[in-house]
N, C-alpha and C. Protein backbone atom coordinates (compact mmCIF):
# COMPACT_ATOMS: atom_id res chain seq x y z
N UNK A 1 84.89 -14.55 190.75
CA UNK A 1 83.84 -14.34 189.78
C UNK A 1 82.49 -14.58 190.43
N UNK A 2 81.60 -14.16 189.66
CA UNK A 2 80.22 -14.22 190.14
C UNK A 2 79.82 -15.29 189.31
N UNK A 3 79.15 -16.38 189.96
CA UNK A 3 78.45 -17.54 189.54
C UNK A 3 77.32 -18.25 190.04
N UNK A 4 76.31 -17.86 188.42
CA UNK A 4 75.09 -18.34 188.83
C UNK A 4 74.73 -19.49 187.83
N UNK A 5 73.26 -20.05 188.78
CA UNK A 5 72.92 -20.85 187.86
C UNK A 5 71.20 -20.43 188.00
N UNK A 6 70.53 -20.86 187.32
CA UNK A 6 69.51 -20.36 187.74
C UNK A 6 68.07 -20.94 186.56
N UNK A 7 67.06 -21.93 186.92
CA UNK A 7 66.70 -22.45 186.71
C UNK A 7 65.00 -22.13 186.08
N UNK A 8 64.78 -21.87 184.88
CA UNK A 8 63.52 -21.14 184.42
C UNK A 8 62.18 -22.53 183.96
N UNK A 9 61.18 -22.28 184.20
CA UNK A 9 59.81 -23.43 184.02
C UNK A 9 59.28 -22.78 182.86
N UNK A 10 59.21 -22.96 181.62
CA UNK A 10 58.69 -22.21 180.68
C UNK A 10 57.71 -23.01 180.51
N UNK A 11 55.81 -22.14 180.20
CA UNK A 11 54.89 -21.94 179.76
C UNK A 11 54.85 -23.27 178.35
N UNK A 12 54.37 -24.15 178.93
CA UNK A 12 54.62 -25.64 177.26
C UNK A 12 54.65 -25.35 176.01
N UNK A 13 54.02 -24.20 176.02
CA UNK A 13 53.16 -23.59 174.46
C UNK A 13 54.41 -22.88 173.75
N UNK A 14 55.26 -22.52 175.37
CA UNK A 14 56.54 -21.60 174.53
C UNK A 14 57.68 -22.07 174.70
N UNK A 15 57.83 -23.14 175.08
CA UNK A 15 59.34 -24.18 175.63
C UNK A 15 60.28 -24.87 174.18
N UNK A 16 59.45 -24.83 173.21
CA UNK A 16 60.62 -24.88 172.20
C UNK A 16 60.83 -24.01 171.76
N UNK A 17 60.58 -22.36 171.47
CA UNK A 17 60.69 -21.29 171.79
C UNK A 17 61.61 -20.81 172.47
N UNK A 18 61.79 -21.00 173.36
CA UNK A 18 62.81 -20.47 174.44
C UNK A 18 64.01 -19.71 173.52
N UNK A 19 64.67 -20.83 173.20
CA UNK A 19 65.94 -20.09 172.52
C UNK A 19 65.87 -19.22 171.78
N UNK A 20 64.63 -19.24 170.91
CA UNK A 20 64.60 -17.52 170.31
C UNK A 20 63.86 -16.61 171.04
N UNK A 21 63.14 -17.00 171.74
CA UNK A 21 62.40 -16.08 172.71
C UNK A 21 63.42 -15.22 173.27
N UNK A 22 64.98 -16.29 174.37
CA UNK A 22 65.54 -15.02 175.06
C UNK A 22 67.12 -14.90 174.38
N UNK A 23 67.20 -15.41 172.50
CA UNK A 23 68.00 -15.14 171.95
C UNK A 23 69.03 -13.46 171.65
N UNK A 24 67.87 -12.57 171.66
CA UNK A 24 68.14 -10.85 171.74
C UNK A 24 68.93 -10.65 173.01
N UNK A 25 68.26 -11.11 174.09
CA UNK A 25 69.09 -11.26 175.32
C UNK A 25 70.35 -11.57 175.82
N UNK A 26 69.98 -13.55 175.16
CA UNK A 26 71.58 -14.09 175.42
C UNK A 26 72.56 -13.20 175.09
N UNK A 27 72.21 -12.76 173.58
CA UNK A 27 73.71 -12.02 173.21
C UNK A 27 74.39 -10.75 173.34
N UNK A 28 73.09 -10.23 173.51
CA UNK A 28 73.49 -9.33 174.30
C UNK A 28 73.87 -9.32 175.68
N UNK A 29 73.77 -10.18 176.32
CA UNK A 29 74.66 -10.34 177.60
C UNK A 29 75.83 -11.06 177.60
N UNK A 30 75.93 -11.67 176.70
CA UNK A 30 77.57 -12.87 175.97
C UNK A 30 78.32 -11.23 175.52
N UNK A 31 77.64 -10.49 175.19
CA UNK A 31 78.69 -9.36 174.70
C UNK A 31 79.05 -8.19 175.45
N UNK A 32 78.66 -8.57 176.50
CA UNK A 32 79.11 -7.65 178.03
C UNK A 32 80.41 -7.76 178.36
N UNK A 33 81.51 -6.90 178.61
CA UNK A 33 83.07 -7.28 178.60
C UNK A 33 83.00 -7.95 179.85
N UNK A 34 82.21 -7.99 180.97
CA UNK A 34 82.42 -8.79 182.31
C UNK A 34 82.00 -10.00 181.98
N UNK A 35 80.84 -10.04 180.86
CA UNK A 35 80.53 -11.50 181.18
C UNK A 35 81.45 -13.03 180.76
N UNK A 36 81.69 -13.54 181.36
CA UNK A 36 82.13 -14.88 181.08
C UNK A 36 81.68 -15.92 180.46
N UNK A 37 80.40 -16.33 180.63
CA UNK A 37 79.79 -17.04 179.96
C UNK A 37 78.15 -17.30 180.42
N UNK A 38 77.72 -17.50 179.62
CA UNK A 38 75.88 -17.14 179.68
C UNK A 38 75.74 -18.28 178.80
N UNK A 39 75.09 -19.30 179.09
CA UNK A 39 75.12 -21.06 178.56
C UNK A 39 73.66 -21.12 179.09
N UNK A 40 72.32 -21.61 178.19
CA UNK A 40 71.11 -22.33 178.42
C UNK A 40 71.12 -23.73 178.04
N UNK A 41 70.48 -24.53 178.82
CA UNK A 41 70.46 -25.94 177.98
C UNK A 41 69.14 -26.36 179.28
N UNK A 42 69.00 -27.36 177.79
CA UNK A 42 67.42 -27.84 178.11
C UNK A 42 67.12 -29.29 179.50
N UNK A 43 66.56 -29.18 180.12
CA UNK A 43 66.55 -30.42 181.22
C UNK A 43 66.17 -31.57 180.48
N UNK A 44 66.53 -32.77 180.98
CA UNK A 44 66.30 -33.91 180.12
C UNK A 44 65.29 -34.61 180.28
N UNK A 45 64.51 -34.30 181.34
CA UNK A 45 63.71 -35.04 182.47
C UNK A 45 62.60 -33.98 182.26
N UNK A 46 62.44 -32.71 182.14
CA UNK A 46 61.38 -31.96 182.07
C UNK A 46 61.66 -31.25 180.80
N UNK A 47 60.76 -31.40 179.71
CA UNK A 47 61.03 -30.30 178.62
C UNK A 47 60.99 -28.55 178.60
N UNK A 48 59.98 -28.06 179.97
CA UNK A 48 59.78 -27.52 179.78
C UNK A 48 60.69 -25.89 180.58
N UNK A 49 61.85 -27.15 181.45
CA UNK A 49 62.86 -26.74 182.10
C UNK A 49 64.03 -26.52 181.87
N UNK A 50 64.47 -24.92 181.51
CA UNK A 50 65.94 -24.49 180.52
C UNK A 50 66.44 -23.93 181.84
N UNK A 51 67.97 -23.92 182.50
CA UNK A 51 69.27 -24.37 182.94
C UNK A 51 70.00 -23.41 182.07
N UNK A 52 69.93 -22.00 182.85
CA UNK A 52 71.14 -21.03 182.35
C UNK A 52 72.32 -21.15 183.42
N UNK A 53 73.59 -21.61 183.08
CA UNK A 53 74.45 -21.05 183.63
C UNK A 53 75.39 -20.23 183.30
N UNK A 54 75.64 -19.22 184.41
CA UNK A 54 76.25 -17.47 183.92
C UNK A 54 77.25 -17.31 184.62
N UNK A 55 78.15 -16.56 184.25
CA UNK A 55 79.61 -15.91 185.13
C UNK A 55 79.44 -14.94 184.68
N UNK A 56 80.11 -13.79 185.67
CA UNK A 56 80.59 -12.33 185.70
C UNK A 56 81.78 -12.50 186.26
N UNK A 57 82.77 -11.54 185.21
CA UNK A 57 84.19 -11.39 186.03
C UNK A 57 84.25 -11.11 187.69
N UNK A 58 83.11 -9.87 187.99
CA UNK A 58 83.35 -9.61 189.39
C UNK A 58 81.85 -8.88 189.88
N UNK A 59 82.09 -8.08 190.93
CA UNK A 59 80.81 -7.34 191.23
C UNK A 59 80.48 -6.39 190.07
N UNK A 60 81.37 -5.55 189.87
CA UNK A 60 81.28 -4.77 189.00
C UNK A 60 80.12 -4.88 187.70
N UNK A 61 80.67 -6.43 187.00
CA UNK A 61 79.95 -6.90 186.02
C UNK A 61 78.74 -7.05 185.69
N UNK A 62 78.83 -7.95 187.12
CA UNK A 62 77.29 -8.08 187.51
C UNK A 62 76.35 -7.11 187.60
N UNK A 63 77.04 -5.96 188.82
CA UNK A 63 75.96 -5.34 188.33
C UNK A 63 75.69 -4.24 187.05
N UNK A 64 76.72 -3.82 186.13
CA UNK A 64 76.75 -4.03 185.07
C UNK A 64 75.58 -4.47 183.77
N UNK A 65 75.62 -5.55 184.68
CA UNK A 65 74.76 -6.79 183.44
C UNK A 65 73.29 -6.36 184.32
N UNK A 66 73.06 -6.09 185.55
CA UNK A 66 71.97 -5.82 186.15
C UNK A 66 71.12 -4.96 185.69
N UNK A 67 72.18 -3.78 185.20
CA UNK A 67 71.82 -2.61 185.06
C UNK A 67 71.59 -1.90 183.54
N UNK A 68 71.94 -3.23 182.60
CA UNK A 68 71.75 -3.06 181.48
C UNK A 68 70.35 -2.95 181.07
N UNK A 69 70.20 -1.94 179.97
CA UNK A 69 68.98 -1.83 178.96
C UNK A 69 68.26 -3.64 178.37
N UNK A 70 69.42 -4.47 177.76
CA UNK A 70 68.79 -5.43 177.68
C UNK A 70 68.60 -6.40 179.20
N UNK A 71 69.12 -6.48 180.22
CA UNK A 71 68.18 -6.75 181.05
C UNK A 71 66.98 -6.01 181.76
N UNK A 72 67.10 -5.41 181.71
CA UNK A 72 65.25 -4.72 182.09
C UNK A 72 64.62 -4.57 181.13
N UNK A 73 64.87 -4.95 179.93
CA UNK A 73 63.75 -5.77 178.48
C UNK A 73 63.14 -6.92 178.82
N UNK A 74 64.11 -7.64 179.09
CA UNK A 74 64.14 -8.92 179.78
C UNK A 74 62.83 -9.12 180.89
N UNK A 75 63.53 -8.49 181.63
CA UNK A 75 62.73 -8.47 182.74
C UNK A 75 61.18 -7.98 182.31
N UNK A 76 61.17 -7.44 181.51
CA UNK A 76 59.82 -6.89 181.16
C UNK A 76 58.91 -8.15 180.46
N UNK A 77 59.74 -8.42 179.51
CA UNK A 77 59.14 -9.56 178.61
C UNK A 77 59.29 -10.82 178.56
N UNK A 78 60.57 -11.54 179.30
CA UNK A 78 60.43 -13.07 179.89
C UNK A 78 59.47 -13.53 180.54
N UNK A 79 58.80 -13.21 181.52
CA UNK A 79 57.77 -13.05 182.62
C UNK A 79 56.50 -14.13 182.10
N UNK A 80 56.14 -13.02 181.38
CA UNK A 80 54.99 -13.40 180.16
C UNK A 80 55.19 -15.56 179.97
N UNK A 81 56.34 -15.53 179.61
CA UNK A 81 56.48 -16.84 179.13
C UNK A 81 56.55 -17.93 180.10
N UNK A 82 56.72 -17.50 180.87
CA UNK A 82 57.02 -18.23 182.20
C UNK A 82 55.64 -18.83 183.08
N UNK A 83 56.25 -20.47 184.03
CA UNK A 83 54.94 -20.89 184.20
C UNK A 83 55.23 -20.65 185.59
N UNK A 84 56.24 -20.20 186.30
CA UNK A 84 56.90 -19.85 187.59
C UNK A 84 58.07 -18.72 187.80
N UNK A 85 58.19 -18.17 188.55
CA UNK A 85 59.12 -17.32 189.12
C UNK A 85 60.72 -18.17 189.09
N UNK A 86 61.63 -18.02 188.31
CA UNK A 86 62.80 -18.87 188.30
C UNK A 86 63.40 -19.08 189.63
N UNK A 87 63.93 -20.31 189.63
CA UNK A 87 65.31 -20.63 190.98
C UNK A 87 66.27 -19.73 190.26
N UNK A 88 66.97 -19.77 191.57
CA UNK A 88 68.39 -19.28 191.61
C UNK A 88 69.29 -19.66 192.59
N UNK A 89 70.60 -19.81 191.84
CA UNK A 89 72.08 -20.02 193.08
C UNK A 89 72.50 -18.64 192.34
N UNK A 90 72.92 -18.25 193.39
CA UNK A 90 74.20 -17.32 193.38
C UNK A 90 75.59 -16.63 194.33
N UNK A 91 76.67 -16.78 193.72
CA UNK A 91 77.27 -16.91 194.58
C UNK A 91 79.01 -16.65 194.26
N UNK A 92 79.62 -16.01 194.95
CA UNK A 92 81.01 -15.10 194.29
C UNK A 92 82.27 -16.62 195.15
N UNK A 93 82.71 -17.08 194.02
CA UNK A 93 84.34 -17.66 193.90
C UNK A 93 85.25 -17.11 193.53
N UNK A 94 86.42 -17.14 194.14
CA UNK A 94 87.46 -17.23 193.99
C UNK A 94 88.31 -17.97 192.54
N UNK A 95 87.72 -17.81 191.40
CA UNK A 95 88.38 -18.26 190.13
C UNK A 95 87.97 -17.47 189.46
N UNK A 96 88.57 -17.74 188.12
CA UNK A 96 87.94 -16.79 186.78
C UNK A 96 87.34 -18.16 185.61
N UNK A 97 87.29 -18.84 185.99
CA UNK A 97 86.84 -20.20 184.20
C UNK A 97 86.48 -21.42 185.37
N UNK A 98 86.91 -22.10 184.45
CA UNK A 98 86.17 -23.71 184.81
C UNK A 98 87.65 -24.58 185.39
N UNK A 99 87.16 -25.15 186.12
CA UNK A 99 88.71 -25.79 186.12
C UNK A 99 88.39 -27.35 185.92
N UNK A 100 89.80 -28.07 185.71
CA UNK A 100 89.05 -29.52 185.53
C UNK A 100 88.53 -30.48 186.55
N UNK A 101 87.64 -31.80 186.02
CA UNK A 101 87.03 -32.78 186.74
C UNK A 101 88.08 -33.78 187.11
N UNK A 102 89.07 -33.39 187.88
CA UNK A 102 89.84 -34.43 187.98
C UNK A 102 89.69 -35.99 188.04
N UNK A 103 88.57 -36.40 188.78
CA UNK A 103 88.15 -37.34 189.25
C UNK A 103 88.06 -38.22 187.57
N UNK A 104 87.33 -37.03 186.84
CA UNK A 104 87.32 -37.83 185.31
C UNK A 104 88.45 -37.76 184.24
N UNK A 105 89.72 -37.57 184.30
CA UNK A 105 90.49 -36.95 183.79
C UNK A 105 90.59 -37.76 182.57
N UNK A 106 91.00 -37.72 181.47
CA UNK A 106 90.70 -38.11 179.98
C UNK A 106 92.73 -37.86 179.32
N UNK A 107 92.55 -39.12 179.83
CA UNK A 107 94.13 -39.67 178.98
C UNK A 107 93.99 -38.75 177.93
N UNK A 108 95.35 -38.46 177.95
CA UNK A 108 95.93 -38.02 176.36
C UNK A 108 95.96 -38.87 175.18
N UNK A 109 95.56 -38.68 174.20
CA UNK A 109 95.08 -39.31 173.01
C UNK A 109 96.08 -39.16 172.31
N UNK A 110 97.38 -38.03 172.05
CA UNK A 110 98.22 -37.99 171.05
C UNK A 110 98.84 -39.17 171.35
């Protein structure tokens, strides 16, 4: 799978915003048959720093999702909100999901 993470500085004025700002987006990319999962969450330490992490089944998806109508909306109109050019990791594994934290593993409760 293709797995990114990729790290956006939003503009103060529009940082509680965010989630409806690139809400049209999210879901429309959550409803891409490649995509796996498309997750934002807010930094704890900087408010003004939202933490998307994304999967694509494969290349295909990706570019797919690249090449979609709602991403080059996106691309048109996120920009605007932004107080920097986003980070990015990206990078193709060998899995399809999450696997577990062994190290933390969580007794069975039944």
């Amino acid at each position: 799978m293709i797995f990114i993470t990729a790290k956006f500085r939003v503009l103060p004025e529009h940082a509680d915003r965010w989630p409806e700002i690139t809400a049209e987006f999210t879901e429309a990319t959550r409803a891409e048959p490649g995509c796996l999962w498309f997750d934002w969450s807010r930094s704890l330490d900087d408010p003004t720093e939202y933490v998307l992490v994304e999967a694509f089944r494969d290349d295909q998806a990706g570019a797919a999702h690249v090449g979609s109508a709602h991403f080059r909306q996106a691309r048109q109109t996120l920009p605007a909100h932004l107080a920097e050019t986003p980070r990015i990791v990206n990078t193709t594994i060998p899995q399809d999901g999450w696997s577990e934290l062994g190290e933390m593993a969580v007794p069975s409760r039944g």
